[in-house]
PDB file of N, CA and C in Angstrom:
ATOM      1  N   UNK A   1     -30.631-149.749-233.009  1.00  0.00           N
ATOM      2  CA  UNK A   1     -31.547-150.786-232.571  1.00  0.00           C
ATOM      3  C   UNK A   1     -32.242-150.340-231.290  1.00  0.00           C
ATOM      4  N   UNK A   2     -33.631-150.616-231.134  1.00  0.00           N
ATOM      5  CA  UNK A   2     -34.347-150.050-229.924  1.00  0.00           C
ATOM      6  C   UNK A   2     -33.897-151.330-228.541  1.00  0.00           C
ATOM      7  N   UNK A   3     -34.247-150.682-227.596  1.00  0.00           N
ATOM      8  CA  UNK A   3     -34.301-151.747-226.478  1.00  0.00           C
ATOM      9  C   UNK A   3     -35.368-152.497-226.572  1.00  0.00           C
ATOM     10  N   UNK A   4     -35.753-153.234-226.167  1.00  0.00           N
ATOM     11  CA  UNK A   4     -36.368-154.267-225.682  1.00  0.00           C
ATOM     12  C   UNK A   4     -37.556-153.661-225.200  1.00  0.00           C
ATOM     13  N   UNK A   5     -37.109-152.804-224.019  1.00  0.00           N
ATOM     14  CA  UNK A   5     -37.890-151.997-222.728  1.00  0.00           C
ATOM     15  C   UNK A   5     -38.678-150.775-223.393  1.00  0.00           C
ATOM     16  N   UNK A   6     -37.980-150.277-224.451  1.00  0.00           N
ATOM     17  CA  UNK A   6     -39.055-149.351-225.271  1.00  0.00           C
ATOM     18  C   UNK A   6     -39.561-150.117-225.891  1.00  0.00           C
ATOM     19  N   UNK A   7     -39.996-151.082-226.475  1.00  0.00           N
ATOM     20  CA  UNK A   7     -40.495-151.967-227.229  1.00  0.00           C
ATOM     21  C   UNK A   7     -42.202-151.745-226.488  1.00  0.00           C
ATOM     22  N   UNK A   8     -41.321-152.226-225.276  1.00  0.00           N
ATOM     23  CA  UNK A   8     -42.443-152.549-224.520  1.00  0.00           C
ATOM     24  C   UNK A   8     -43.328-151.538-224.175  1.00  0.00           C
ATOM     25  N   UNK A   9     -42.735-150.461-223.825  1.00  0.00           N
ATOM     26  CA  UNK A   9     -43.562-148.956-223.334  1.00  0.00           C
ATOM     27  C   UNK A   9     -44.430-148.372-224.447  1.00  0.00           C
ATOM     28  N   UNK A  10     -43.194-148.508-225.651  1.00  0.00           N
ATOM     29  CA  UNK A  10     -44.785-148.034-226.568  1.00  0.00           C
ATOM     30  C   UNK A  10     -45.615-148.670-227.398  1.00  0.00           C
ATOM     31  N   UNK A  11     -45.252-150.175-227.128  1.00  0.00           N
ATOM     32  CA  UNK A  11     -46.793-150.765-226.801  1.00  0.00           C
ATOM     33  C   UNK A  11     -47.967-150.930-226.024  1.00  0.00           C
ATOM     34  N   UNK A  12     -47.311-150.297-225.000  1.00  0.00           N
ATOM     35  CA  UNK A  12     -48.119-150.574-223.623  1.00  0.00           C
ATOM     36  C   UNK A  12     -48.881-149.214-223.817  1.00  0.00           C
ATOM     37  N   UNK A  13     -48.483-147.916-224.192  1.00  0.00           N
ATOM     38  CA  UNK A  13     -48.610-146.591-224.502  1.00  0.00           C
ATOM     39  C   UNK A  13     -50.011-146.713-225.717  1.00  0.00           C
ATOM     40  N   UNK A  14     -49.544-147.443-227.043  1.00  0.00           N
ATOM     41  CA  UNK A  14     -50.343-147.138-227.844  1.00  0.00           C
ATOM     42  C   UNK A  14     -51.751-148.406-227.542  1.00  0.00           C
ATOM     43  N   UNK A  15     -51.466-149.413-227.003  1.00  0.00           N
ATOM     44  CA  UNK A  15     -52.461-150.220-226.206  1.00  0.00           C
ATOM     45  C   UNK A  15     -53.840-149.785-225.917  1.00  0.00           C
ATOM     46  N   UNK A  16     -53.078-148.922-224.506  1.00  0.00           N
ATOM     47  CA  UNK A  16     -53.907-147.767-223.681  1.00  0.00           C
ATOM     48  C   UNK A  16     -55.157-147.357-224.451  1.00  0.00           C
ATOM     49  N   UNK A  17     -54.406-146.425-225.508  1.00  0.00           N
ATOM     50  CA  UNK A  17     -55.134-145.723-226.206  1.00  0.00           C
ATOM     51  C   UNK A  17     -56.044-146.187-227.220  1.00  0.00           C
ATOM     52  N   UNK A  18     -55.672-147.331-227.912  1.00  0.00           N
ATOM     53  CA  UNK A  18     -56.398-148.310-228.942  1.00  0.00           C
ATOM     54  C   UNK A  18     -57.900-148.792-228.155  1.00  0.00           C
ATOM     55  N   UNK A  19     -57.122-149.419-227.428  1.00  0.00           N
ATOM     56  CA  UNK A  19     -58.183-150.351-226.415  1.00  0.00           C
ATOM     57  C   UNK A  19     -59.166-149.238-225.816  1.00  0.00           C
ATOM     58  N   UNK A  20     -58.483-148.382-225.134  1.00  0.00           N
ATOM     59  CA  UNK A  20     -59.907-147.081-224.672  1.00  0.00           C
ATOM     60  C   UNK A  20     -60.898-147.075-226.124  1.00  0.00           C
ATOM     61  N   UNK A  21     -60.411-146.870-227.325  1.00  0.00           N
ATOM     62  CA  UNK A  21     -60.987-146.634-228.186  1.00  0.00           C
ATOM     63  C   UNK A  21     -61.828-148.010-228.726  1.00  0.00           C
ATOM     64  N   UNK A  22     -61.426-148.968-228.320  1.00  0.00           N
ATOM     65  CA  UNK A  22     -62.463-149.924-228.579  1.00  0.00           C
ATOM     66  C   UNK A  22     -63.873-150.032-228.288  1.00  0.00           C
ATOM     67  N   UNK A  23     -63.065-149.857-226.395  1.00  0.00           N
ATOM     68  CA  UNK A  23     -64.253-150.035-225.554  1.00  0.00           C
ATOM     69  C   UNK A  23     -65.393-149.143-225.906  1.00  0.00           C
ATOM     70  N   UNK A  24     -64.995-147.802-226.153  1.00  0.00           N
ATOM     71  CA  UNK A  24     -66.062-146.768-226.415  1.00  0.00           C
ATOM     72  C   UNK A  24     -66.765-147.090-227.420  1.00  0.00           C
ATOM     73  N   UNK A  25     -66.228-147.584-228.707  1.00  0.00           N
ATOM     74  CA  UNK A  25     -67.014-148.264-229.694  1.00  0.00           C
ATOM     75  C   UNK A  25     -67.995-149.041-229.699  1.00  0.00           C
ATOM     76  N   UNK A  26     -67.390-150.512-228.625  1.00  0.00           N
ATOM     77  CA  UNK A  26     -68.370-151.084-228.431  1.00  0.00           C
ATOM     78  C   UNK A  26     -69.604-150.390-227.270  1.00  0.00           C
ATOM     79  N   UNK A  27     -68.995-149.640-226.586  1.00  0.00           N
ATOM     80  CA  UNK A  27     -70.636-148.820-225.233  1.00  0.00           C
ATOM     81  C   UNK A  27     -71.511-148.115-226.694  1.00  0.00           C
ATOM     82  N   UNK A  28     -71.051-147.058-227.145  1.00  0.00           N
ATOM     83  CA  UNK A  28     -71.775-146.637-227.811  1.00  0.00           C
ATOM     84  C   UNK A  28     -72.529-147.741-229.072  1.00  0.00           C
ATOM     85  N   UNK A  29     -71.996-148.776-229.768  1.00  0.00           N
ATOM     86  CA  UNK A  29     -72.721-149.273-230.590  1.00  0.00           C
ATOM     87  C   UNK A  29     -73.947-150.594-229.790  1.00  0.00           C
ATOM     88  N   UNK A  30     -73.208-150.606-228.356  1.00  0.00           N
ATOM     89  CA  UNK A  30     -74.071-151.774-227.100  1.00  0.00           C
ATOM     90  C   UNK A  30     -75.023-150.924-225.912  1.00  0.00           C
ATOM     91  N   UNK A  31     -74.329-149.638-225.761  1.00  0.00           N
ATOM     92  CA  UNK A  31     -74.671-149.728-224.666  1.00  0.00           C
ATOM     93  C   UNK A  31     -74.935-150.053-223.035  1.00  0.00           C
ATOM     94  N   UNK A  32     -73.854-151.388-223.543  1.00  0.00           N
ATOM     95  CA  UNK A  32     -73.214-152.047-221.919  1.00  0.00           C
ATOM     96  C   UNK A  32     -71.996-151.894-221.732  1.00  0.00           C
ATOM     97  N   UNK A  33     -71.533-151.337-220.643  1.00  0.00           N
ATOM     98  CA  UNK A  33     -70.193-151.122-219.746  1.00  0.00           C
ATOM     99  C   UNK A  33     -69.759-152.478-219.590  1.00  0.00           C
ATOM    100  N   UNK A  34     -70.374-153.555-219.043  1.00  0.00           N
ATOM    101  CA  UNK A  34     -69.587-154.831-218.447  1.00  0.00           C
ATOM    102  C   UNK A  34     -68.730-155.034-220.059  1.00  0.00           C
ATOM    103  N   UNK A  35     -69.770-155.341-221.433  1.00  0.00           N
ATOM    104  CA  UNK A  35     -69.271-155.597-222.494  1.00  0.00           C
ATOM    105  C   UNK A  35     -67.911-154.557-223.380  1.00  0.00           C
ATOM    106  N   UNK A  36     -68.426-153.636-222.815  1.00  0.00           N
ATOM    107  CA  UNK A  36     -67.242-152.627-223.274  1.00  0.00           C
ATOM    108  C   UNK A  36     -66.353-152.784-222.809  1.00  0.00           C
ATOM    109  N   UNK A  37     -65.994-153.095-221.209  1.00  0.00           N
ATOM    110  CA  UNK A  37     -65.052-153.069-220.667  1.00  0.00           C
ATOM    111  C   UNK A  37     -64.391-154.427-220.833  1.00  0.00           C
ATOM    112  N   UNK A  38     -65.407-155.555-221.075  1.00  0.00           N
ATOM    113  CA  UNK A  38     -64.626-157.031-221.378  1.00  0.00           C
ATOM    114  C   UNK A  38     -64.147-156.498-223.109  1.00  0.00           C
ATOM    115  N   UNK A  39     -64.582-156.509-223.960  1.00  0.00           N
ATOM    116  CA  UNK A  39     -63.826-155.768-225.579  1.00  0.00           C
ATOM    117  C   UNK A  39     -62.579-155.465-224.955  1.00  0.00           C
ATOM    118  N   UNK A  40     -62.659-153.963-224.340  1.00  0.00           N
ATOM    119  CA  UNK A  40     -61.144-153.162-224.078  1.00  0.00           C
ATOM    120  C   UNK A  40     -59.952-154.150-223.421  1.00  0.00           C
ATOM    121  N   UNK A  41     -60.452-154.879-222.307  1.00  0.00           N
ATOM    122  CA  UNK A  41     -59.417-155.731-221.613  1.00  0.00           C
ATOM    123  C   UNK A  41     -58.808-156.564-222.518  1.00  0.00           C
ATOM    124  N   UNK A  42     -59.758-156.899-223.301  1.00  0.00           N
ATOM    125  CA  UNK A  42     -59.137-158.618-224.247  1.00  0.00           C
ATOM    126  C   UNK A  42     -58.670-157.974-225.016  1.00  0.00           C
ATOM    127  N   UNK A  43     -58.825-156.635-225.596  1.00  0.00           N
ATOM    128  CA  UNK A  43     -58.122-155.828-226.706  1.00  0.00           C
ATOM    129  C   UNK A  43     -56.797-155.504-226.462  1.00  0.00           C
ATOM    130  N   UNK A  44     -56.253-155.406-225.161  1.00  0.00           N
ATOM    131  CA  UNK A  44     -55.448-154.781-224.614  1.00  0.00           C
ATOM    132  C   UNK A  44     -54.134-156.165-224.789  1.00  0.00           C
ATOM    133  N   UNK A  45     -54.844-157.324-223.775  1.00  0.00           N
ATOM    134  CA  UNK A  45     -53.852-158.451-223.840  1.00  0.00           C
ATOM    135  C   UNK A  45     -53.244-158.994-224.998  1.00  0.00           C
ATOM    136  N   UNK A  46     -54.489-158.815-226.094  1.00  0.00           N
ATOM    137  CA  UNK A  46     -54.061-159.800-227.223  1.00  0.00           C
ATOM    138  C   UNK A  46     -53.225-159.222-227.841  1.00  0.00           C
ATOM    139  N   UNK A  47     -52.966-157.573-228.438  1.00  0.00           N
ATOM    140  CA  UNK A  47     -52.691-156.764-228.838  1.00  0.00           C
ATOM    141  C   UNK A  47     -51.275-156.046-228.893  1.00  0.00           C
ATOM    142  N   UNK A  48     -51.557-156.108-227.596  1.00  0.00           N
ATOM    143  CA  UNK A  48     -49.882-155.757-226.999  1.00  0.00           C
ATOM    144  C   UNK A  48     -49.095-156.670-227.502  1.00  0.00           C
ATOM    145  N   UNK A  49     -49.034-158.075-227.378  1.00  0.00           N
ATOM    146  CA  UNK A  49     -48.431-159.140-227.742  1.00  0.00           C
ATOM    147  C   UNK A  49     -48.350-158.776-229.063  1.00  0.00           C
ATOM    148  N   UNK A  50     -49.145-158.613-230.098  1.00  0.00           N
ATOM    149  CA  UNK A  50     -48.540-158.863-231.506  1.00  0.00           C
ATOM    150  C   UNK A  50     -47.888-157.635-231.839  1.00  0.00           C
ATOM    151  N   UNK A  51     -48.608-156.284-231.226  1.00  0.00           N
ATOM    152  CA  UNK A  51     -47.421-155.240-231.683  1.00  0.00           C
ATOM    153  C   UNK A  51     -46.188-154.949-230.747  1.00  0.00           C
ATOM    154  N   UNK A  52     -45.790-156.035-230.041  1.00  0.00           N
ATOM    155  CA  UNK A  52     -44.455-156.026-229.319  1.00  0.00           C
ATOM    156  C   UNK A  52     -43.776-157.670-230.273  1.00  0.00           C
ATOM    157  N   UNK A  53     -44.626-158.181-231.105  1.00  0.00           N
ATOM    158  CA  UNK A  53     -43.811-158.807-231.812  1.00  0.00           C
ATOM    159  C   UNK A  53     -43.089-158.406-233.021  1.00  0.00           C
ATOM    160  N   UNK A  54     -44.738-157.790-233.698  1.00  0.00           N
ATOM    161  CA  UNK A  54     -44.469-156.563-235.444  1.00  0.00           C
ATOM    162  C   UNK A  54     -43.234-155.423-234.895  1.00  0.00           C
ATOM    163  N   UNK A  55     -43.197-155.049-234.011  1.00  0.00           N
ATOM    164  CA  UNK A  55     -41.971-153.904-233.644  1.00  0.00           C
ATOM    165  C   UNK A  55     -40.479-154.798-233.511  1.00  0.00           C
ATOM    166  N   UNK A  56     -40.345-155.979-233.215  1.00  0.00           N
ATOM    167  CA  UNK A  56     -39.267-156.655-233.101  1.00  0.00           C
ATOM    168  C   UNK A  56     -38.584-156.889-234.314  1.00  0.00           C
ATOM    169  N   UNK A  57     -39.730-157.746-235.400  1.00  0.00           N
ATOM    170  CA  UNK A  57     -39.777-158.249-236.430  1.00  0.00           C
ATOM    171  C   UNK A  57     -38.771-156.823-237.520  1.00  0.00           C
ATOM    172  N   UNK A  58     -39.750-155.735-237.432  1.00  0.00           N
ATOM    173  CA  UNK A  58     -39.694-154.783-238.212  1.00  0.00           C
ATOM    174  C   UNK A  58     -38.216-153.788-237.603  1.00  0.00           C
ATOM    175  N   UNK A  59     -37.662-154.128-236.695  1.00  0.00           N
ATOM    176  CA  UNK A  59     -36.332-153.679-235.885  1.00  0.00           C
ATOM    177  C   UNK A  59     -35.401-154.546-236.731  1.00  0.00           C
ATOM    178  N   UNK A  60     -35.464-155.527-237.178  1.00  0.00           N
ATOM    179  CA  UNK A  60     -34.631-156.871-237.799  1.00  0.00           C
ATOM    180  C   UNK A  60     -34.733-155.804-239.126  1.00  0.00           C
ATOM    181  N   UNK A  61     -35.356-155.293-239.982  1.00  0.00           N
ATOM    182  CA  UNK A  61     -35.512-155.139-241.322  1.00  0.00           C
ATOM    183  C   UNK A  61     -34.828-154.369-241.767  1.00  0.00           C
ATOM    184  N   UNK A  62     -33.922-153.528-242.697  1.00  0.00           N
ATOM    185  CA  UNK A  62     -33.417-152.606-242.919  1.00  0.00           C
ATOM    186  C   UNK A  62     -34.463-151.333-243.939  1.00  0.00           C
ATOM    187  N   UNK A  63     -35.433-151.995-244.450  1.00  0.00           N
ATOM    188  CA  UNK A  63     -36.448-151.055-245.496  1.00  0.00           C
ATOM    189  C   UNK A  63     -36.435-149.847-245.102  1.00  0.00           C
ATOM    190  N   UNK A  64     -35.823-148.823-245.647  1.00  0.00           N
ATOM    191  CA  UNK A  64     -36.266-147.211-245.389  1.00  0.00           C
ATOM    192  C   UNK A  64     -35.688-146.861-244.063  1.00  0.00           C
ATOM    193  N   UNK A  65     -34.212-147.643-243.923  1.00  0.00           N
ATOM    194  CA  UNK A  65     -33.088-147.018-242.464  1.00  0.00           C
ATOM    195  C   UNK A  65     -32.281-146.168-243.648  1.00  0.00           C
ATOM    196  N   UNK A  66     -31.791-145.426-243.521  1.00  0.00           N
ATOM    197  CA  UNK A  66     -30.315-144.963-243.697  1.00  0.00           C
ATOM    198  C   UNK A  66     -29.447-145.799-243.823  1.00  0.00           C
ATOM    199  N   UNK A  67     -28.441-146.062-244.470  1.00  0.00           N
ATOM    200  CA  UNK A  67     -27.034-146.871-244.012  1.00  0.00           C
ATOM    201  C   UNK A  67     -25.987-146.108-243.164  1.00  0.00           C
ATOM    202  N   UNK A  68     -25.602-146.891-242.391  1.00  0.00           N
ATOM    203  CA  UNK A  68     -24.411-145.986-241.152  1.00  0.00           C
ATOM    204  C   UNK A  68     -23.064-145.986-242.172  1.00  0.00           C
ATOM    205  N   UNK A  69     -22.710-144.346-241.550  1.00  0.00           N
ATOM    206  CA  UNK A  69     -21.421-144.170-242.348  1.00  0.00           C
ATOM    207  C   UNK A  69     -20.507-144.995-241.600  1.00  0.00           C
ATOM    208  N   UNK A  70     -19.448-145.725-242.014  1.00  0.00           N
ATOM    209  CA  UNK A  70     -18.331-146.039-241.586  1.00  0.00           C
ATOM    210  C   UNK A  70     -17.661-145.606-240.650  1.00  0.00           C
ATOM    211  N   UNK A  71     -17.030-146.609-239.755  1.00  0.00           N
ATOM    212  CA  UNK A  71     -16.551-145.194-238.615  1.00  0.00           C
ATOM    213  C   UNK A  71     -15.092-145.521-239.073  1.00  0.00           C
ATOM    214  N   UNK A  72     -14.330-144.325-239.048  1.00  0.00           N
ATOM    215  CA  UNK A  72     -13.011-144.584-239.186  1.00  0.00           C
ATOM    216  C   UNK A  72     -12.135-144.035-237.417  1.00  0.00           C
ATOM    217  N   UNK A  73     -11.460-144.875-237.629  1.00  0.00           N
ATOM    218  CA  UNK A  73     -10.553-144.248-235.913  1.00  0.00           C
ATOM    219  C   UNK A  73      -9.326-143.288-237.085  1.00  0.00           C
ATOM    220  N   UNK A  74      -9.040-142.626-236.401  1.00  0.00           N
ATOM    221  CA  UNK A  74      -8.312-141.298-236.355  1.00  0.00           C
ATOM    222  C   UNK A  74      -6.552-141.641-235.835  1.00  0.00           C
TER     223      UNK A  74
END
């Protein structure tokens, strides 16, 4: 099971990178910085939140884990 605290980092990690990629989307298809940079920010807040929820959710699931071998004491 992950922590909590990585949960958080690599959302915050893949965020970063999403949201940069927004903003650029919108400059190049606008042409305005204020608008690009409001896209990236709101991209960032809303975002983080649902993929620090989908990573929780999907931590609960077993689909496509391994099963743990048994531990036996000795």
């Amino acid at each position: 099971m992950e922590s909590q605290s990585r949960s958080i980092a690599k959302a915050v990690s893949y965020r970063i990178l999403g949201s940069a990629t927004t903003a650029l989307i919108v400059y190049v298809l606008t042409g305005k910085a204020t608008l690009s940079m409001g896209a990236g920010a709101a991209d960032i807040v809303l975002k983080i939140g649902a993929y620090f929820v989908h990573e929780r959710i999907w931590d609960r699931i077993n689909y496509g884990r391994e099963a743990k071998a048994p531990e036996y004491e000795i």
